[in-house]
N, C-alpha and C. Protein backbone atom coordinates (compact mmCIF):
# COMPACT_ATOMS: atom_id res chain seq x y z
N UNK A 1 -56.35 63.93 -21.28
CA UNK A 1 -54.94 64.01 -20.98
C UNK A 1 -54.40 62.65 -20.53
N UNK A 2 -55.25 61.94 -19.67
CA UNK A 2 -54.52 60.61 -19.43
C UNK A 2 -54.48 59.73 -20.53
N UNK A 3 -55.37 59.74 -21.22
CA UNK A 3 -55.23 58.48 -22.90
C UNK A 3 -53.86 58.71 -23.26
N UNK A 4 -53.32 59.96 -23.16
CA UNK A 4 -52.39 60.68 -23.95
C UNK A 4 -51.48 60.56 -23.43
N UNK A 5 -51.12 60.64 -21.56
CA UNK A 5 -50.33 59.96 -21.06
C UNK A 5 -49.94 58.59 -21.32
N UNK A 6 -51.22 57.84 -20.65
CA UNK A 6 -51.35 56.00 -21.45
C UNK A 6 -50.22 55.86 -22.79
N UNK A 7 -50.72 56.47 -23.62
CA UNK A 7 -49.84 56.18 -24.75
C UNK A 7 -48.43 56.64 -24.83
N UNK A 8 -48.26 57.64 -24.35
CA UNK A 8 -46.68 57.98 -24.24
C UNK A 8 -46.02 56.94 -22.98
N UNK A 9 -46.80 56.23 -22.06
CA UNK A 9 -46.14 55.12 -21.41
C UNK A 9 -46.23 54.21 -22.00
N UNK A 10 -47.02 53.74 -22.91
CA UNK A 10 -47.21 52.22 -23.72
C UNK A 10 -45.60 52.43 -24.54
N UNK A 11 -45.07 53.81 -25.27
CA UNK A 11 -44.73 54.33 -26.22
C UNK A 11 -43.35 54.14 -25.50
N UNK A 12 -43.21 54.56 -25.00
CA UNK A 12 -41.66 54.39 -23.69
C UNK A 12 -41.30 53.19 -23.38
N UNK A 13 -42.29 52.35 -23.05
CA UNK A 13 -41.94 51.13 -22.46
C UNK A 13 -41.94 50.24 -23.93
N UNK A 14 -42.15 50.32 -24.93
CA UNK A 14 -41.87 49.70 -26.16
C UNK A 14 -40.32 50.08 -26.67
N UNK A 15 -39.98 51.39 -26.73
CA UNK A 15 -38.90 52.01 -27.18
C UNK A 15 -37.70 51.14 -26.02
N UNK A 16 -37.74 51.19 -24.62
CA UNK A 16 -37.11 50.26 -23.78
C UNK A 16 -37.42 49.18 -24.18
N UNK A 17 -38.30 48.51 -24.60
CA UNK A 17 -38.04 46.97 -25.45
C UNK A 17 -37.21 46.37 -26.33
N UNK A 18 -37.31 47.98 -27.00
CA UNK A 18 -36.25 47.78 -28.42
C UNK A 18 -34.62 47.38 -27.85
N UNK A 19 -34.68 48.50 -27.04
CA UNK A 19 -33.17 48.65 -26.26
C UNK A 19 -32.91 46.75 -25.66
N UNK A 20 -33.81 46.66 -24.78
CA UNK A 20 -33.41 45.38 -23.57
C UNK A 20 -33.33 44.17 -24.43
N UNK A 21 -34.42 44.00 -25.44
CA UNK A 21 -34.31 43.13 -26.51
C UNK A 21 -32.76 42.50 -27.07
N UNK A 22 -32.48 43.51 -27.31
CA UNK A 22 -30.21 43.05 -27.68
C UNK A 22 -29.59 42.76 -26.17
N UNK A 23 -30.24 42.66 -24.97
CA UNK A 23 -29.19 43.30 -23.90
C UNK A 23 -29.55 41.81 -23.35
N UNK A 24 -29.42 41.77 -21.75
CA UNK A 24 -29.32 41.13 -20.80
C UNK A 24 -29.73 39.80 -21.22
N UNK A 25 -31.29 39.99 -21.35
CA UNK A 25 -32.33 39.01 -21.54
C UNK A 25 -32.78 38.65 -22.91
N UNK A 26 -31.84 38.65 -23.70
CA UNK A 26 -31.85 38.50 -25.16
C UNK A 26 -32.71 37.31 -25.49
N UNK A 27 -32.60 36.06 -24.69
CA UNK A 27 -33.02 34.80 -25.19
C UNK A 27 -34.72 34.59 -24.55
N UNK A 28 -35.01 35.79 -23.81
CA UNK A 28 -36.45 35.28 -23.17
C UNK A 28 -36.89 36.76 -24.65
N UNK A 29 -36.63 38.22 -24.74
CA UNK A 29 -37.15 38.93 -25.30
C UNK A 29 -37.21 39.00 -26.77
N UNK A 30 -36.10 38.13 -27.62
CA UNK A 30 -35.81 38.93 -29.24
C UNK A 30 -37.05 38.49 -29.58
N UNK A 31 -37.25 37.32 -29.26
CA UNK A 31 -38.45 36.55 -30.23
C UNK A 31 -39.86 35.93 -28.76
N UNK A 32 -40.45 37.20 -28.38
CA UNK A 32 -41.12 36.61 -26.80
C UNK A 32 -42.41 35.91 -27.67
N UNK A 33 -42.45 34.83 -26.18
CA UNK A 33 -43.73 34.21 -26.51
C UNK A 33 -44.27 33.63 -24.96
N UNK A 34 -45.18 33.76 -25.06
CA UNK A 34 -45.50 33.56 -23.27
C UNK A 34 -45.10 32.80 -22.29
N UNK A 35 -44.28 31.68 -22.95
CA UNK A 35 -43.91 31.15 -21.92
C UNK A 35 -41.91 31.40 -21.67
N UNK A 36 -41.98 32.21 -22.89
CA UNK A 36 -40.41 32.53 -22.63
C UNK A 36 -40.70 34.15 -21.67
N UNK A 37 -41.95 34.88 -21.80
CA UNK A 37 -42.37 35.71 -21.18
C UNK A 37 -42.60 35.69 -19.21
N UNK A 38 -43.23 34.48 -19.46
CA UNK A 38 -43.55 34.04 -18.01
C UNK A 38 -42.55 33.60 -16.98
N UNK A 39 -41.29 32.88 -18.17
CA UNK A 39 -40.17 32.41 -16.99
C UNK A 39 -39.76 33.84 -16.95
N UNK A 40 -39.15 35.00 -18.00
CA UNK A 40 -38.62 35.95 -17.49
C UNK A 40 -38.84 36.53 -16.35
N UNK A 41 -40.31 36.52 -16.21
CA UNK A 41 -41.03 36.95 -15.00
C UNK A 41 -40.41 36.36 -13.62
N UNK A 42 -40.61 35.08 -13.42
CA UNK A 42 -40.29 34.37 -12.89
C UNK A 42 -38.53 34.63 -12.04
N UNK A 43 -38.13 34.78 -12.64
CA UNK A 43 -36.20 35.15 -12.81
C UNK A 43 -36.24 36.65 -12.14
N UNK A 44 -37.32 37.35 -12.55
CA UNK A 44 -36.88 38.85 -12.16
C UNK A 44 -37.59 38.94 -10.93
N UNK A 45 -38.23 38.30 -10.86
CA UNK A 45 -39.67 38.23 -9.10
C UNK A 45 -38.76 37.70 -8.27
N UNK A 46 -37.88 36.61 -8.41
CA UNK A 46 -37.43 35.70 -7.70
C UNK A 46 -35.82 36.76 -7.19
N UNK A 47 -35.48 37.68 -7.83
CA UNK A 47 -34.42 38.92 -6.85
C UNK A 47 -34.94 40.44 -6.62
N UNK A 48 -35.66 40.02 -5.50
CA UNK A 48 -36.29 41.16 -4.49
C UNK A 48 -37.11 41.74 -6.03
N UNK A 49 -37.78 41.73 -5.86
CA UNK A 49 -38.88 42.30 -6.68
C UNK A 49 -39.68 43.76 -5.43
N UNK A 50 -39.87 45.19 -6.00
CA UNK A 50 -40.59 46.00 -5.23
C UNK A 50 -41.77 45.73 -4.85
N UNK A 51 -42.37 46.86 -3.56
CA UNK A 51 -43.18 46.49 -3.42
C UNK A 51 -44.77 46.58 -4.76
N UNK A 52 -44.51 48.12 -5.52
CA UNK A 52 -45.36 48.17 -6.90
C UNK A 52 -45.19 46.74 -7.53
N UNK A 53 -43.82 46.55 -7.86
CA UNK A 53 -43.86 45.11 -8.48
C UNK A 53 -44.53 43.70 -8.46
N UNK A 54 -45.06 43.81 -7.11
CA UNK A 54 -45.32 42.91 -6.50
C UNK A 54 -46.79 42.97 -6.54
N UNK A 55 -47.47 44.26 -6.36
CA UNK A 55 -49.16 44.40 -6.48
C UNK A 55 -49.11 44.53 -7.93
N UNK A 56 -48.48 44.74 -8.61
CA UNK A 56 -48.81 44.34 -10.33
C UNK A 56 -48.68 43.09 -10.33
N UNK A 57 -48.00 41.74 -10.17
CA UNK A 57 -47.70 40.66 -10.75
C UNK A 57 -49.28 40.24 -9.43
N UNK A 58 -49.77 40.57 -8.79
CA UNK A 58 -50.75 40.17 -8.17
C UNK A 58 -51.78 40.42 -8.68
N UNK A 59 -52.24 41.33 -9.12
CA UNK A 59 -53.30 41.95 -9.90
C UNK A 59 -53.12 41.34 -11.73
N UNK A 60 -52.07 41.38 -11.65
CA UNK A 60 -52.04 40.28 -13.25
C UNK A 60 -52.63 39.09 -13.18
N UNK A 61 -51.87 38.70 -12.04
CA UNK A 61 -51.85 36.47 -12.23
C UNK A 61 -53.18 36.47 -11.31
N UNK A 62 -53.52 37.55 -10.15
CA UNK A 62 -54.57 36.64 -9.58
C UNK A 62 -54.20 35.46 -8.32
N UNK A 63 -52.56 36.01 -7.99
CA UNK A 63 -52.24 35.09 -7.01
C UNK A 63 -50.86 36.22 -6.66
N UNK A 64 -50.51 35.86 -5.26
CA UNK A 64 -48.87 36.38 -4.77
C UNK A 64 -47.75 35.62 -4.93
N UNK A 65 -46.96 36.74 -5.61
CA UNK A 65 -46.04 35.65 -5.75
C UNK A 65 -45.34 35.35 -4.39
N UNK A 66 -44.88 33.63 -4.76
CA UNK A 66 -44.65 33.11 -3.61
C UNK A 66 -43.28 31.24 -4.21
N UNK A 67 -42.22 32.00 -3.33
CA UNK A 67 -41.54 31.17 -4.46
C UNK A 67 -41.57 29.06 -4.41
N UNK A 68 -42.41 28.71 -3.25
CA UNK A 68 -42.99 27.99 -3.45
C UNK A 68 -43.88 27.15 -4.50
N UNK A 69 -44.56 28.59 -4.83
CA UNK A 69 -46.16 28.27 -5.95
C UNK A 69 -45.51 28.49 -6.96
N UNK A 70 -44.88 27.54 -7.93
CA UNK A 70 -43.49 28.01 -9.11
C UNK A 70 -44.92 27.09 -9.64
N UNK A 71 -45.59 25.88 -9.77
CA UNK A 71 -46.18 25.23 -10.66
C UNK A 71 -47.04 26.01 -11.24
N UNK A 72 -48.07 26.52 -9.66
CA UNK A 72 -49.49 27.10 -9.89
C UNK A 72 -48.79 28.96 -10.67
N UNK A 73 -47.80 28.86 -10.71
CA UNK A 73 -47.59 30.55 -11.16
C UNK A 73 -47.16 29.92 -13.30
N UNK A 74 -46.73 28.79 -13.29
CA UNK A 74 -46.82 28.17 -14.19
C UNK A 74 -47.98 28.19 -15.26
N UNK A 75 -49.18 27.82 -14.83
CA UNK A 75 -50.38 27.37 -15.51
C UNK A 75 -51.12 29.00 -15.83
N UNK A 76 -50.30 30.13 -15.35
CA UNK A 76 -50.84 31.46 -15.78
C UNK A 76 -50.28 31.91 -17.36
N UNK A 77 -49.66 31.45 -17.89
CA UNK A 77 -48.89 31.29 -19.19
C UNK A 77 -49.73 32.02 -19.86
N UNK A 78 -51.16 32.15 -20.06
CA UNK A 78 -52.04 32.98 -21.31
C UNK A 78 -52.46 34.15 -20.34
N UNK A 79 -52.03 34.98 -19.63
CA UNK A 79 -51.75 36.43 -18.66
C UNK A 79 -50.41 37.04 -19.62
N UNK A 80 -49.75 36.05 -20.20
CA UNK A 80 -48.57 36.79 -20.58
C UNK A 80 -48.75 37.02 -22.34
N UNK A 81 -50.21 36.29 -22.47
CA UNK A 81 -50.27 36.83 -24.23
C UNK A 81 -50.52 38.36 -24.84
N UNK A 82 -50.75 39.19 -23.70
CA UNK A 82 -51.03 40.22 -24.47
C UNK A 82 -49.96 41.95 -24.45
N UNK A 83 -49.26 41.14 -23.12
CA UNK A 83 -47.32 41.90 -23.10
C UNK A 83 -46.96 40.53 -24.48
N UNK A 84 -47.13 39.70 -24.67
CA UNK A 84 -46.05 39.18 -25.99
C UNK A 84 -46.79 39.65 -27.19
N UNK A 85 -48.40 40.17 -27.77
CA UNK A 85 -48.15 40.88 -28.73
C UNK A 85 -48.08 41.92 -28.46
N UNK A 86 -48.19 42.95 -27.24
CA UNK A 86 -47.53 43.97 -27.46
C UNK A 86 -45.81 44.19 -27.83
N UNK A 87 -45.29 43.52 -27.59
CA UNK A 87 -44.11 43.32 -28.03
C UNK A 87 -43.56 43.63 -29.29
N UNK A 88 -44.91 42.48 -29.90
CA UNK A 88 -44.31 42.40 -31.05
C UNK A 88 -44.74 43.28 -32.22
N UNK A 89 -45.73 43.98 -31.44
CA UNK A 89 -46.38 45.30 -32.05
C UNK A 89 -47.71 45.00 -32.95
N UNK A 90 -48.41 43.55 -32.50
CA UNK A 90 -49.29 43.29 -33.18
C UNK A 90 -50.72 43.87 -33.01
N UNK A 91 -50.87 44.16 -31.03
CA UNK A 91 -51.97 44.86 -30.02
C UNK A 91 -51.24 45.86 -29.42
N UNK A 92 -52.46 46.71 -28.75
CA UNK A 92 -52.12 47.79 -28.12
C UNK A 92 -52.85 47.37 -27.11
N UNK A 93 -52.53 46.74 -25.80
CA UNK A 93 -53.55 46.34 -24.81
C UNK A 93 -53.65 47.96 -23.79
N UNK A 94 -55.24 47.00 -23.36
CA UNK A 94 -56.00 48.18 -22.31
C UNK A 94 -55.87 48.07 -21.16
N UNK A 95 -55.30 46.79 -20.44
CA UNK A 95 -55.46 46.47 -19.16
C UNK A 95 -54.00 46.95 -18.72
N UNK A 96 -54.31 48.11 -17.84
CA UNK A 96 -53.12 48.50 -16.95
C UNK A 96 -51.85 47.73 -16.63
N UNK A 97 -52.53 46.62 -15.88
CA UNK A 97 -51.31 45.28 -15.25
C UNK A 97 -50.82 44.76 -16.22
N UNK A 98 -51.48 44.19 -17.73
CA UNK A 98 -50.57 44.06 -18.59
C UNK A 98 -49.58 44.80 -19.01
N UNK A 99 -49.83 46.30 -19.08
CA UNK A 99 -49.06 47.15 -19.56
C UNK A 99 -47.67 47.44 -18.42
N UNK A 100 -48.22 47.60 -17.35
CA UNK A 100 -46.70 47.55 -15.93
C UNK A 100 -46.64 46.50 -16.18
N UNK A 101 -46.99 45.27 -16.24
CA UNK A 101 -45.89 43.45 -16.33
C UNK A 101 -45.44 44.13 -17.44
N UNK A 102 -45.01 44.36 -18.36
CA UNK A 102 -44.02 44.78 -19.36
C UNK A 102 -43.09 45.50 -19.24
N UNK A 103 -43.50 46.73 -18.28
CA UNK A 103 -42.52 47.56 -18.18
C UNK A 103 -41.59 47.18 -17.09
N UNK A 104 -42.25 46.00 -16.35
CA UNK A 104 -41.37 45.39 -15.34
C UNK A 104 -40.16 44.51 -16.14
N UNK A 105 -40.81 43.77 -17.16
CA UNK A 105 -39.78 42.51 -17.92
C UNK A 105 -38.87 43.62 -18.51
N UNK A 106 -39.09 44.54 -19.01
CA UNK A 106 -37.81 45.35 -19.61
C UNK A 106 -37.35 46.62 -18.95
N UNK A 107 -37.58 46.30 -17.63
CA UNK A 107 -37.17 47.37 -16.33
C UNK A 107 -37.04 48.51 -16.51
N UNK A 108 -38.08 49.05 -17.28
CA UNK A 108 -38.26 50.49 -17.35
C UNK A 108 -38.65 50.96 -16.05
N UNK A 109 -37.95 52.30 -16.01
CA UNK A 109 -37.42 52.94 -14.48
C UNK A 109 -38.69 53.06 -13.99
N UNK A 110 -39.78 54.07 -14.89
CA UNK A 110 -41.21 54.95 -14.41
C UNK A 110 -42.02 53.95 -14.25
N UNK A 111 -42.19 53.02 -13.52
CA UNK A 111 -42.92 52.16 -13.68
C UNK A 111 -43.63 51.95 -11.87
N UNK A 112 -44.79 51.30 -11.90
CA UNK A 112 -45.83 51.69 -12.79
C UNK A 112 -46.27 52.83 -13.28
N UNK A 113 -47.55 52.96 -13.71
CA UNK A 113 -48.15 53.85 -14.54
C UNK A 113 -48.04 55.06 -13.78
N UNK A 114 -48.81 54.71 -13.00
CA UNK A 114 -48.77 56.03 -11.46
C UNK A 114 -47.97 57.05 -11.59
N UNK A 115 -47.05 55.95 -11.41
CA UNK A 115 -45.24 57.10 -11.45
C UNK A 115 -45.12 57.37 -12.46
N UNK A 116 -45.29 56.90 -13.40
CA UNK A 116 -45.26 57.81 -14.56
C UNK A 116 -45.98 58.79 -14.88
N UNK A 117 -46.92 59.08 -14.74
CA UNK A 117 -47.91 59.91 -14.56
C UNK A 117 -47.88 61.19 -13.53
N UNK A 118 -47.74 60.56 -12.40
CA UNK A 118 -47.37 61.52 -11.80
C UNK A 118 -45.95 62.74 -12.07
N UNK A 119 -44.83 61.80 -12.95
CA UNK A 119 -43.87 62.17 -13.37
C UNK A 119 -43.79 63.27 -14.13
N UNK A 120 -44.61 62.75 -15.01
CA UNK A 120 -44.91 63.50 -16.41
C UNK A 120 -45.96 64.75 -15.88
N UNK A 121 -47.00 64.98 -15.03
CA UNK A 121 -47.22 66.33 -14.62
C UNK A 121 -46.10 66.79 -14.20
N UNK A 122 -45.41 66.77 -13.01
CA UNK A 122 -44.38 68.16 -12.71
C UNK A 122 -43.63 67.73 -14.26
N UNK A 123 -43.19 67.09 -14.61
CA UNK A 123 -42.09 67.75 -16.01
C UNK A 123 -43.36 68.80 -16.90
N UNK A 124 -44.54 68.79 -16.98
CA UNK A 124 -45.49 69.54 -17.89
C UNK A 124 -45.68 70.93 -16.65
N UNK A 125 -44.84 70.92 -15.29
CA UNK A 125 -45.36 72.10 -14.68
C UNK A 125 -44.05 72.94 -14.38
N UNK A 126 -43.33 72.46 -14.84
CA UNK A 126 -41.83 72.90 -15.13
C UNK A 126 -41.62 74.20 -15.97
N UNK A 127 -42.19 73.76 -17.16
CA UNK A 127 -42.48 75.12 -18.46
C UNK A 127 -43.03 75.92 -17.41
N UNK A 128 -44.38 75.80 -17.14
CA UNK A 128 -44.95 77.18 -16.50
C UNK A 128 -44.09 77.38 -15.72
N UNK A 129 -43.57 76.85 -14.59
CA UNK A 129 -43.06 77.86 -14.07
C UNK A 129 -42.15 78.30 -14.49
N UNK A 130 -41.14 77.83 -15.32
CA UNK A 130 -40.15 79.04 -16.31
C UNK A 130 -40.97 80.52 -17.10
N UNK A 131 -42.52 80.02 -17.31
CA UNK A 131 -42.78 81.05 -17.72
C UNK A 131 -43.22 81.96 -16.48
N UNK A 132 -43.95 81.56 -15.79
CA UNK A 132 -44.32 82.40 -14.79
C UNK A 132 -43.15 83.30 -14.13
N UNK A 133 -41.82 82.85 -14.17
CA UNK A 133 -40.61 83.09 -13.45
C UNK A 133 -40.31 84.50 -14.39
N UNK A 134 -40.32 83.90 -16.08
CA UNK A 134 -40.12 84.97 -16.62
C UNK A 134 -40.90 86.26 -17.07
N UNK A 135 -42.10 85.98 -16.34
CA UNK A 135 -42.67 87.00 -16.47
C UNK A 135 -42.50 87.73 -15.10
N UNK A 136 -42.89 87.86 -14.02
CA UNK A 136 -42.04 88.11 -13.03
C UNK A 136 -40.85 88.73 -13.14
N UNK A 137 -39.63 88.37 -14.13
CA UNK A 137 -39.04 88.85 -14.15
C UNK A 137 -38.71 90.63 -15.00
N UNK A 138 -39.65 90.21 -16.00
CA UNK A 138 -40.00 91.08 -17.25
C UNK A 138 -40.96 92.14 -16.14
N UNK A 139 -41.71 92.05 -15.45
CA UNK A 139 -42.27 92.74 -14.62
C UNK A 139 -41.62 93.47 -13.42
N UNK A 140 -40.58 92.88 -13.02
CA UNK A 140 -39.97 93.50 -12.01
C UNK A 140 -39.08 94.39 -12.92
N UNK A 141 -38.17 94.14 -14.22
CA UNK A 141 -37.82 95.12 -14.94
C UNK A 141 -38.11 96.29 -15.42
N UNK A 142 -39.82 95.85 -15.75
CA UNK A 142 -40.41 97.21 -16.11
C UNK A 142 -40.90 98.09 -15.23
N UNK A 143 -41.15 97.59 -14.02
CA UNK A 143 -41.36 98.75 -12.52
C UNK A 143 -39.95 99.02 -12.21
N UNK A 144 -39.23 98.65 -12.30
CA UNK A 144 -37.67 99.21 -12.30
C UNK A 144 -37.52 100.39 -13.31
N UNK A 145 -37.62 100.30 -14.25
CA UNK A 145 -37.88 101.21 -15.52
C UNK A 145 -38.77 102.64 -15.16
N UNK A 146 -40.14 101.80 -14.98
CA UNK A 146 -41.05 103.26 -14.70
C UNK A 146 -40.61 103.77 -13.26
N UNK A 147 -40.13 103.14 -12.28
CA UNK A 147 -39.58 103.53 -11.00
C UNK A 147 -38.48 105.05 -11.45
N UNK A 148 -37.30 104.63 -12.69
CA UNK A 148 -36.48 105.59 -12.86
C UNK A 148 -36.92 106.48 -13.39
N UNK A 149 -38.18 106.45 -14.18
CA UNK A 149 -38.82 107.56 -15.02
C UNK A 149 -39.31 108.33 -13.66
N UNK A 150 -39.88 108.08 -13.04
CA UNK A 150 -40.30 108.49 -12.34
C UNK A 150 -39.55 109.61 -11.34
N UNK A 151 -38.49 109.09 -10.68
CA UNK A 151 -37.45 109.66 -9.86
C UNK A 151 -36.60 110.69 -11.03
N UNK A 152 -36.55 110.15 -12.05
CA UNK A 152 -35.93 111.59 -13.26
C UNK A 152 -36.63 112.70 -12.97
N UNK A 153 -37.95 112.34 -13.33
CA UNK A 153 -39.31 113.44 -13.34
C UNK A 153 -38.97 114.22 -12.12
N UNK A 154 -39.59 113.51 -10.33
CA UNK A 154 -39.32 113.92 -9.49
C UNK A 154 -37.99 115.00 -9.20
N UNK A 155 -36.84 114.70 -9.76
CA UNK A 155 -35.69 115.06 -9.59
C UNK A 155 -35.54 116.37 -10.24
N UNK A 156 -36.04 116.60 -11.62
CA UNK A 156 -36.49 117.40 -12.15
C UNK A 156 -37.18 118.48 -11.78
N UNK A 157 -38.47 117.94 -11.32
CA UNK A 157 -39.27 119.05 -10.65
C UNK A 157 -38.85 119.89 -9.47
N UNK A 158 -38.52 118.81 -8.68
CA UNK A 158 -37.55 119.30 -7.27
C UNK A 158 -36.25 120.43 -7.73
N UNK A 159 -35.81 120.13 -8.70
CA UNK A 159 -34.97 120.74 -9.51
C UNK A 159 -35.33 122.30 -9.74
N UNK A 160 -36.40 122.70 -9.87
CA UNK A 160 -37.01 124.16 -10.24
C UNK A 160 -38.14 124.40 -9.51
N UNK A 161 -38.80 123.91 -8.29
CA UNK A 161 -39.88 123.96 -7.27
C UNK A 161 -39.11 123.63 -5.99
């Protein structure tokens, strides 16, 4: 079930690529390449970045960001090759932090994975309980039902005893 999650977040956060690609950040995303990847980064860290945001771009680069360390966050440029072919739809990467640094550059909401995940169970526990609700309900109908059969009968008998 989680591969399957995995991919419907890889799958989401590409489809929001498509979208952000024409929008805001047109000139770092139509045509990304790591270092038009890395300043984006850079630009979006540098206004209040969350706290998730912040243990992903740490767990990516291998350093905190810190707006000081602009050189040493510089020389991480090949961290950002495998969000630029996912992009471009050439890889399907495996490493988690690559996959949230992406969904961060095109600010997809569910992000990280976690939350998405976690998301996506209650929306998959939603159905059941519509069904569970409606059965419940179908059940309280039909003891309603045999309840009146019942009291007919009774009424009946009482009727001539």
């Amino acid at each position: 079930m989680q591969n399957n999650t995995l991919q419907q977040y890889k799958n989401a956060i590409r489809k929001k690529y498509e979208i952000e690609k024409e929008g805001k950040y047109f000139d770092y995303l139509y045509q990304p390449s790591r270092g038009k990847l890395r300043d984006l980064c850079w630009l979006i860290f540098e206004n209040n970045p969350t706290k998730e945001d912040l243990n992903v771009f740490s767990n990516l680069l291998g350093l905190d960001f810190d707006h000081t360390k602009k050189n040493k966050f510089k020389e991480k440029k090949d961290k950002f090759r495998p969000i630029e072919t996912f992009f471009k739809g050439e890889t399907d990467p495996s490493n988690i932090d690559a996959i949230n640094m992406a969904a961060i550059l095109v600010d997809f909401e569910l992000r990280p994975f976690k939350k998405f995940y976690e998301n996506s169970k209650t929306e998959k526990a939603k159905p059941i309980e519509k069904i569970e609700k409606a059965k419940a309900i179908f059940e309280k109908k039909s003891a309603e039902k045999k309840s009146k059969k019942r009291s007919f009968f009774r009424d009946f008998k009482s009727f001539f005893f």
